[in-house]
PDB file of N, CA and C in Angstrom:
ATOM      1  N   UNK A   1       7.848  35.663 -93.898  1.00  0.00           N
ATOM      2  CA  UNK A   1       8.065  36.221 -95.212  1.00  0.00           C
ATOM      3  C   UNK A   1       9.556  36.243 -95.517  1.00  0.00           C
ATOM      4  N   UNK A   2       9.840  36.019 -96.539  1.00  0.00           N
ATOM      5  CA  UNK A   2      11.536  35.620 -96.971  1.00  0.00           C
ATOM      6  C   UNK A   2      11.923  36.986 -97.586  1.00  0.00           C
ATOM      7  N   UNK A   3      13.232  37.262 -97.264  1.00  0.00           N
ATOM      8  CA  UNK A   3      13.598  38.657 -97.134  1.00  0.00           C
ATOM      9  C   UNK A   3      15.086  38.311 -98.080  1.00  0.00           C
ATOM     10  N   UNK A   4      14.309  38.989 -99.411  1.00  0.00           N
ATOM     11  CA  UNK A   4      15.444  38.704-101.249  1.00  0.00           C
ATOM     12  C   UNK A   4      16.618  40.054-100.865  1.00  0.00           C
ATOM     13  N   UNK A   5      18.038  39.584-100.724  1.00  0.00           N
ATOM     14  CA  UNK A   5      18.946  40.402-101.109  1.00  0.00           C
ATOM     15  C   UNK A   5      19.415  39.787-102.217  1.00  0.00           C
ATOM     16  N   UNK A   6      19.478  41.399-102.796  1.00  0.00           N
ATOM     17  CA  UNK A   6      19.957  41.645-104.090  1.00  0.00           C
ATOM     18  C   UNK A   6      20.935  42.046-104.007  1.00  0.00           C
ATOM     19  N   UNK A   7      21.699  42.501-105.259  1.00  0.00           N
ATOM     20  CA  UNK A   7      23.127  43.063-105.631  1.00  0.00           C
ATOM     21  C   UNK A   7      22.937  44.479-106.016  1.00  0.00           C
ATOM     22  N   UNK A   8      23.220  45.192-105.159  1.00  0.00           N
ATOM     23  CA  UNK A   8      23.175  46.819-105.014  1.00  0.00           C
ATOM     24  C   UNK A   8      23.565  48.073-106.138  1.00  0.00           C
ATOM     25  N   UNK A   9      24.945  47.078-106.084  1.00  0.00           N
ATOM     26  CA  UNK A   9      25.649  47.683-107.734  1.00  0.00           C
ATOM     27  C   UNK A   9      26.776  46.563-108.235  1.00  0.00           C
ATOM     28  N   UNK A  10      26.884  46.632-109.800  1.00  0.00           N
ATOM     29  CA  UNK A  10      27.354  45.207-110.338  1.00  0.00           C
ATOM     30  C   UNK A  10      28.985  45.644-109.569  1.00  0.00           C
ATOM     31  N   UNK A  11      29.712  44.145-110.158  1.00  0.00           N
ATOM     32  CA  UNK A  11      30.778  43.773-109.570  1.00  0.00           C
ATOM     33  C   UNK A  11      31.255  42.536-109.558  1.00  0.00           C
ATOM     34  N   UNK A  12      31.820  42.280-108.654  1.00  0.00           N
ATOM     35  CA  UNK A  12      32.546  40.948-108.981  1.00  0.00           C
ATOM     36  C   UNK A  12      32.405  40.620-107.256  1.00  0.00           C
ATOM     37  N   UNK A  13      31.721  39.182-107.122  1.00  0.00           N
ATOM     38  CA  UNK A  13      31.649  38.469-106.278  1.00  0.00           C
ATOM     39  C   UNK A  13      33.210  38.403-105.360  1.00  0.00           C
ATOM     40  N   UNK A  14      33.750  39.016-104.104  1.00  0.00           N
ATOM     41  CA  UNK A  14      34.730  38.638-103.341  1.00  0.00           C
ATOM     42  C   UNK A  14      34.938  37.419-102.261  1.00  0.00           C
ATOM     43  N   UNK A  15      33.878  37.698-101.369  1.00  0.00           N
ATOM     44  CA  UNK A  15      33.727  36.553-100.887  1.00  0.00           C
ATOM     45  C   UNK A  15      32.271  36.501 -99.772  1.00  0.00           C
ATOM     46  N   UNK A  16      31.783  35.075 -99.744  1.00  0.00           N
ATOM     47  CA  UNK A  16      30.344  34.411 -99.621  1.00  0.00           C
ATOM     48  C   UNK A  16      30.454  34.163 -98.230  1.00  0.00           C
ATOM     49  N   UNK A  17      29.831  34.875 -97.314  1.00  0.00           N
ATOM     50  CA  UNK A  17      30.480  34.389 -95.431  1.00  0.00           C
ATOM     51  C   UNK A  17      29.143  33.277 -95.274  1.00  0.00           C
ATOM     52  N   UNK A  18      28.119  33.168 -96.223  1.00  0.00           N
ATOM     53  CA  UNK A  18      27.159  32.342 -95.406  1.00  0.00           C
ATOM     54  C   UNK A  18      26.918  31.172 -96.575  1.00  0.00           C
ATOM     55  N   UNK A  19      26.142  30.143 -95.901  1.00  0.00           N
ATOM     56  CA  UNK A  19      25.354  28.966 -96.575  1.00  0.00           C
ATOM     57  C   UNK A  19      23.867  29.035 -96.410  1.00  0.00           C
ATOM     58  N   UNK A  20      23.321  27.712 -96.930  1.00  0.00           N
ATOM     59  CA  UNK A  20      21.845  27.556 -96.606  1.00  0.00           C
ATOM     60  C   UNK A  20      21.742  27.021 -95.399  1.00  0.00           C
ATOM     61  N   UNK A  21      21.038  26.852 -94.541  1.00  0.00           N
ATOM     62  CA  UNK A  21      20.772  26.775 -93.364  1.00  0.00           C
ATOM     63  C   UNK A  21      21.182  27.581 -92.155  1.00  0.00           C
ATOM     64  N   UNK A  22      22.332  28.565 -92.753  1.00  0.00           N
ATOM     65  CA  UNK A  22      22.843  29.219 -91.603  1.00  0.00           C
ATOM     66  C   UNK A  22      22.057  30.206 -90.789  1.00  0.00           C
ATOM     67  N   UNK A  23      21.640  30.189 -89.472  1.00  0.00           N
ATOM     68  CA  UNK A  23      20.954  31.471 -88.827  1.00  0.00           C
ATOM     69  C   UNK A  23      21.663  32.480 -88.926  1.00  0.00           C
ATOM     70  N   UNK A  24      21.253  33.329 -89.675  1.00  0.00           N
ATOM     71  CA  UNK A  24      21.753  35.321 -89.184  1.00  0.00           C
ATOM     72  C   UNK A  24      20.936  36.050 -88.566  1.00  0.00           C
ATOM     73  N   UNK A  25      21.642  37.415 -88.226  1.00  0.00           N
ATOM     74  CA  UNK A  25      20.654  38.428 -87.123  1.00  0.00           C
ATOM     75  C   UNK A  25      21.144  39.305 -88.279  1.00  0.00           C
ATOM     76  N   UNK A  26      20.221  40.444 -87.813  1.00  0.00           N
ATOM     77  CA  UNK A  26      19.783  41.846 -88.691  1.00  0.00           C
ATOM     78  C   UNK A  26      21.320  42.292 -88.525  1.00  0.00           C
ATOM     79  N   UNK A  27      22.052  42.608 -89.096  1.00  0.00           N
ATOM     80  CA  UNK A  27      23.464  42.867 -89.337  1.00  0.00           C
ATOM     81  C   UNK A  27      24.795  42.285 -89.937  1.00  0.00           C
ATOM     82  N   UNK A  28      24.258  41.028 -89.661  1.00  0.00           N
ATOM     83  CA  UNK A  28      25.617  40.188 -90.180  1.00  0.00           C
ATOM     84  C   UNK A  28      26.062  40.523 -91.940  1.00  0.00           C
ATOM     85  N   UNK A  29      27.486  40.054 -91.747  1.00  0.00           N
ATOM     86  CA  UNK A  29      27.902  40.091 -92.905  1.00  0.00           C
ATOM     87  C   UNK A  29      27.218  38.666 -94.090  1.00  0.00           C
ATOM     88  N   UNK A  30      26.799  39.316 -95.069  1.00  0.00           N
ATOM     89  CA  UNK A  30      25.983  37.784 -95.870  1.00  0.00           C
ATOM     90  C   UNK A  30      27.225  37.564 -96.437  1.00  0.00           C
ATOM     91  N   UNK A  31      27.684  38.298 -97.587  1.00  0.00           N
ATOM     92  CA  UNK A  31      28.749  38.732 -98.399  1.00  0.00           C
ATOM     93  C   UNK A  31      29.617  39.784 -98.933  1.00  0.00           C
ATOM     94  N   UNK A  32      30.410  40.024 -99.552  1.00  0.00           N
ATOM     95  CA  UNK A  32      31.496  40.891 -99.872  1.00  0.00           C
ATOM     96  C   UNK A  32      31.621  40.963-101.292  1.00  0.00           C
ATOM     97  N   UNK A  33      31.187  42.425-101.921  1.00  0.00           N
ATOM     98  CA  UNK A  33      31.856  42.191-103.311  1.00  0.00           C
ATOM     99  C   UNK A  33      32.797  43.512-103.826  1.00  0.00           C
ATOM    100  N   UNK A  34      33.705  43.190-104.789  1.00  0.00           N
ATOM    101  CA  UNK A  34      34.280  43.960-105.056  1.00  0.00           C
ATOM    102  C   UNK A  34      34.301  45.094-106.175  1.00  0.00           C
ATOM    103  N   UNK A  35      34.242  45.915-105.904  1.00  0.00           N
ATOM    104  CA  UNK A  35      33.326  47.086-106.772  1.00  0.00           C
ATOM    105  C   UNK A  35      34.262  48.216-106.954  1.00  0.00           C
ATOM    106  N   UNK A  36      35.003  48.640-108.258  1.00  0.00           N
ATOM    107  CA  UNK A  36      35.638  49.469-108.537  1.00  0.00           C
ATOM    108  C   UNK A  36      37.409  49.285-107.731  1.00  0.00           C
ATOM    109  N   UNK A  37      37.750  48.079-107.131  1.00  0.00           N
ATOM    110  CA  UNK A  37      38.871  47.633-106.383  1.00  0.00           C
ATOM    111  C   UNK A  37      38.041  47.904-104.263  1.00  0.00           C
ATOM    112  N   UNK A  38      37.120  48.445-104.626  1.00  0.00           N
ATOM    113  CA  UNK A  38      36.783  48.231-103.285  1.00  0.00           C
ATOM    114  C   UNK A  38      36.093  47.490-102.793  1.00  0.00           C
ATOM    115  N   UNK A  39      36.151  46.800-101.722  1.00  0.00           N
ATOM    116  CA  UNK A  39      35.357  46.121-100.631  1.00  0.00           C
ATOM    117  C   UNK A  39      33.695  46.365-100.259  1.00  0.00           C
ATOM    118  N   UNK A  40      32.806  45.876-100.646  1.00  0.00           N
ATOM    119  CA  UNK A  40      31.276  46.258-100.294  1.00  0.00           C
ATOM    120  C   UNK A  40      30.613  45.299 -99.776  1.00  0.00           C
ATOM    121  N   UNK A  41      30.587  45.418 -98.554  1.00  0.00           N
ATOM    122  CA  UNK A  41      30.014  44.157 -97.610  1.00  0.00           C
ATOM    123  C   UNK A  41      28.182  44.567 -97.726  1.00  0.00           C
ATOM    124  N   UNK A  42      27.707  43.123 -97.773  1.00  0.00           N
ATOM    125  CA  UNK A  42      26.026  43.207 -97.988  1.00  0.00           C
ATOM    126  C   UNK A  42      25.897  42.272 -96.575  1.00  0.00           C
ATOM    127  N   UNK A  43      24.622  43.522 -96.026  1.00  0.00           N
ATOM    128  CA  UNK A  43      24.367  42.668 -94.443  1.00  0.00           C
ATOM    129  C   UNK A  43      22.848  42.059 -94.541  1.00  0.00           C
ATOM    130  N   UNK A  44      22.710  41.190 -93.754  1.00  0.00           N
ATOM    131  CA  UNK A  44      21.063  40.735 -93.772  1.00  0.00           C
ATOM    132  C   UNK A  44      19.866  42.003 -92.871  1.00  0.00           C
ATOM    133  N   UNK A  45      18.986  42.150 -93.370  1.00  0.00           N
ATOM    134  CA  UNK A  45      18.549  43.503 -92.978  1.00  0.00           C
ATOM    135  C   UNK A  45      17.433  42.592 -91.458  1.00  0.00           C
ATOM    136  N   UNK A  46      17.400  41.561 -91.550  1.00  0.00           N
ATOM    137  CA  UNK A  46      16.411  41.036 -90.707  1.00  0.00           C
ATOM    138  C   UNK A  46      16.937  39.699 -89.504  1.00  0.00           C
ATOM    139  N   UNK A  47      16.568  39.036 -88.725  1.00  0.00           N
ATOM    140  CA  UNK A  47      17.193  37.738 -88.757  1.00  0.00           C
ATOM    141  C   UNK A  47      16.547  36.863 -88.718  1.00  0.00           C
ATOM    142  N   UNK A  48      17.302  35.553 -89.175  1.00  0.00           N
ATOM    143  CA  UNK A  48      16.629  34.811 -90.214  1.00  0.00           C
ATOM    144  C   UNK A  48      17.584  33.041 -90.521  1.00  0.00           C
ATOM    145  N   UNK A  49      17.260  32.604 -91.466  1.00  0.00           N
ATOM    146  CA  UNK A  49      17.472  31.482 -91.907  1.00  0.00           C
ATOM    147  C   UNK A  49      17.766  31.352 -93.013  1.00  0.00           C
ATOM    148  N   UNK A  50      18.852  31.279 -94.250  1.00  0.00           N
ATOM    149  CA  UNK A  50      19.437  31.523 -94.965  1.00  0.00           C
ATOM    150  C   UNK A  50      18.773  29.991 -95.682  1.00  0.00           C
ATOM    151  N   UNK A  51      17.783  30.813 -96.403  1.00  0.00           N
ATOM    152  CA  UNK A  51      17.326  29.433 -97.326  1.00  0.00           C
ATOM    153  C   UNK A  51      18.245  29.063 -99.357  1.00  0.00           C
ATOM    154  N   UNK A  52      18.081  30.132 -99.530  1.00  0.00           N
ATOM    155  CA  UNK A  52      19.451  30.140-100.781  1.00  0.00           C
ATOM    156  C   UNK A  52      20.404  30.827-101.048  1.00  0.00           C
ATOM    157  N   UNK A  53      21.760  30.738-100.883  1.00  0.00           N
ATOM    158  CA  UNK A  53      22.607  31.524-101.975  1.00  0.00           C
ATOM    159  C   UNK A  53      23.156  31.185-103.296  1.00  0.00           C
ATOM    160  N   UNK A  54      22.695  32.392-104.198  1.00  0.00           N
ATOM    161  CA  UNK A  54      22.668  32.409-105.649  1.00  0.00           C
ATOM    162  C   UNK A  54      24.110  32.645-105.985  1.00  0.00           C
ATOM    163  N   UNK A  55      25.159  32.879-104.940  1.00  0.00           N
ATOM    164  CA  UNK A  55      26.099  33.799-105.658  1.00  0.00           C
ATOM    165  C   UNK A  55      27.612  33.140-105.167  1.00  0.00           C
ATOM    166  N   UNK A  56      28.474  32.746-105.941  1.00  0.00           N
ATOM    167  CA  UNK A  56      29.489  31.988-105.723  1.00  0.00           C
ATOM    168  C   UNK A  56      30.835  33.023-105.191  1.00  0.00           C
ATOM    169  N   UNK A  57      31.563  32.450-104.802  1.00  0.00           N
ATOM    170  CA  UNK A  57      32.870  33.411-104.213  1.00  0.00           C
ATOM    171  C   UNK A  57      33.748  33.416-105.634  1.00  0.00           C
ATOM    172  N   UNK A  58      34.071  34.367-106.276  1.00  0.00           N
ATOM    173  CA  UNK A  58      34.997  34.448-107.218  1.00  0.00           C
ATOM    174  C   UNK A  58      33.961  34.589-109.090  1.00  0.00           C
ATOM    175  N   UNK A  59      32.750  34.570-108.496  1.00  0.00           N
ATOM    176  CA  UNK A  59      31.776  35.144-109.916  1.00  0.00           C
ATOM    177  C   UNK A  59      32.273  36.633-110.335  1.00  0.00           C
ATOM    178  N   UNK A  60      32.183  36.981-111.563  1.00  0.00           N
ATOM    179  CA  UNK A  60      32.644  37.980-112.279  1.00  0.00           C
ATOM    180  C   UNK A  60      31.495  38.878-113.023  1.00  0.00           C
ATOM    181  N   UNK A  61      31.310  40.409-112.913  1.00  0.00           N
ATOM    182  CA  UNK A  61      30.554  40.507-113.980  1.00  0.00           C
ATOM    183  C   UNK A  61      29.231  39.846-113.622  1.00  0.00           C
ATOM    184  N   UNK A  62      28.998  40.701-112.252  1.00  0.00           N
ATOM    185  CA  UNK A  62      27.215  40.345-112.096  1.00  0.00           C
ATOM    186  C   UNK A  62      26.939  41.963-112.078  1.00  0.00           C
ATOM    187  N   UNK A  63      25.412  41.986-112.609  1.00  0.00           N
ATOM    188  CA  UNK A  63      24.847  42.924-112.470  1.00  0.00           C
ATOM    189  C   UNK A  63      24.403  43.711-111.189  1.00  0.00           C
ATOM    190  N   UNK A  64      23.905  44.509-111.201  1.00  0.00           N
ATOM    191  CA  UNK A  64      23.145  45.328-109.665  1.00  0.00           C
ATOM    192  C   UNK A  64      21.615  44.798-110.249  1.00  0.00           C
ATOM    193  N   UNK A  65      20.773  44.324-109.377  1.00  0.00           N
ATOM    194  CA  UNK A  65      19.379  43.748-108.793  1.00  0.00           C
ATOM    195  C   UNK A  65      19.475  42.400-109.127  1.00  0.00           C
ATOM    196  N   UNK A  66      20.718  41.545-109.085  1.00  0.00           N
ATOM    197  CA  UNK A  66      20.930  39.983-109.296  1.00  0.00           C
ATOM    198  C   UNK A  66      20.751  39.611-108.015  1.00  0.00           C
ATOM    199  N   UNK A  67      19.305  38.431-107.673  1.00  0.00           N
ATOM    200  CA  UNK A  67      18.870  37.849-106.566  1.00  0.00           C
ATOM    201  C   UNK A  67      20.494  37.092-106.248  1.00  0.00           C
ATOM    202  N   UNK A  68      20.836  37.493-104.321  1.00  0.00           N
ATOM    203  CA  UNK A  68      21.810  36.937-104.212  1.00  0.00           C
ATOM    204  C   UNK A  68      21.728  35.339-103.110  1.00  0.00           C
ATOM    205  N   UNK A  69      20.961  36.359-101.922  1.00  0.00           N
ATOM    206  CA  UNK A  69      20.317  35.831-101.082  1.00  0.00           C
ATOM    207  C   UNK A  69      19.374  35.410-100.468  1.00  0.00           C
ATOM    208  N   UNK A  70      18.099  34.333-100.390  1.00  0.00           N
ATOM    209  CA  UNK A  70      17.368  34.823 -99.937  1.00  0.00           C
ATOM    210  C   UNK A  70      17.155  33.749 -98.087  1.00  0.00           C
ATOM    211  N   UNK A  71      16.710  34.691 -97.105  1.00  0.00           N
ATOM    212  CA  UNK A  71      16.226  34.695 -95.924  1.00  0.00           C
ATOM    213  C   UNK A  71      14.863  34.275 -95.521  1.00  0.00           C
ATOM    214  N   UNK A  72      14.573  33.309 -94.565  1.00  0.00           N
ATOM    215  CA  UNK A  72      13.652  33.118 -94.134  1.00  0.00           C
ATOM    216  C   UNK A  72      13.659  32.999 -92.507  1.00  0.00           C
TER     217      UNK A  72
END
């Protein structure tokens, strides 16, 4: 079952640590966004196989529940 991270609260894309195909474990850093001048790292809750990322390094002005990642 493929495991959808979303965007928690809006912000601005900082930076993207993974691709598609990459293996992660239940912790890793997926990405980083920047929220109010701070740093908000999003981790993969499972581990897995990084089948899409939706979300570019340097996007502006995304919402909170914007599909970012999804895991298989």
């Amino acid at each position: 079952m493929a495991e959808e991270v979303t965007l928690q609260t809006p912000g601005n894309m900082w930076k993207v640590m993974v691709k598609p195909g990459d293996s992660v474990k239940a912790g890793d850093t997926l990405f980083i966004m920047e929220v109010m001048k701070m740093e908000v790292p999003h981790e993969a809750a499972a581990d897995g196989v990084v089948k899409a990322v939706h979300v570019n390094e340097g996007d502006e002005g995304l919402d909170a529940g914007m599909l970012a990642v999804v895991i298989e």
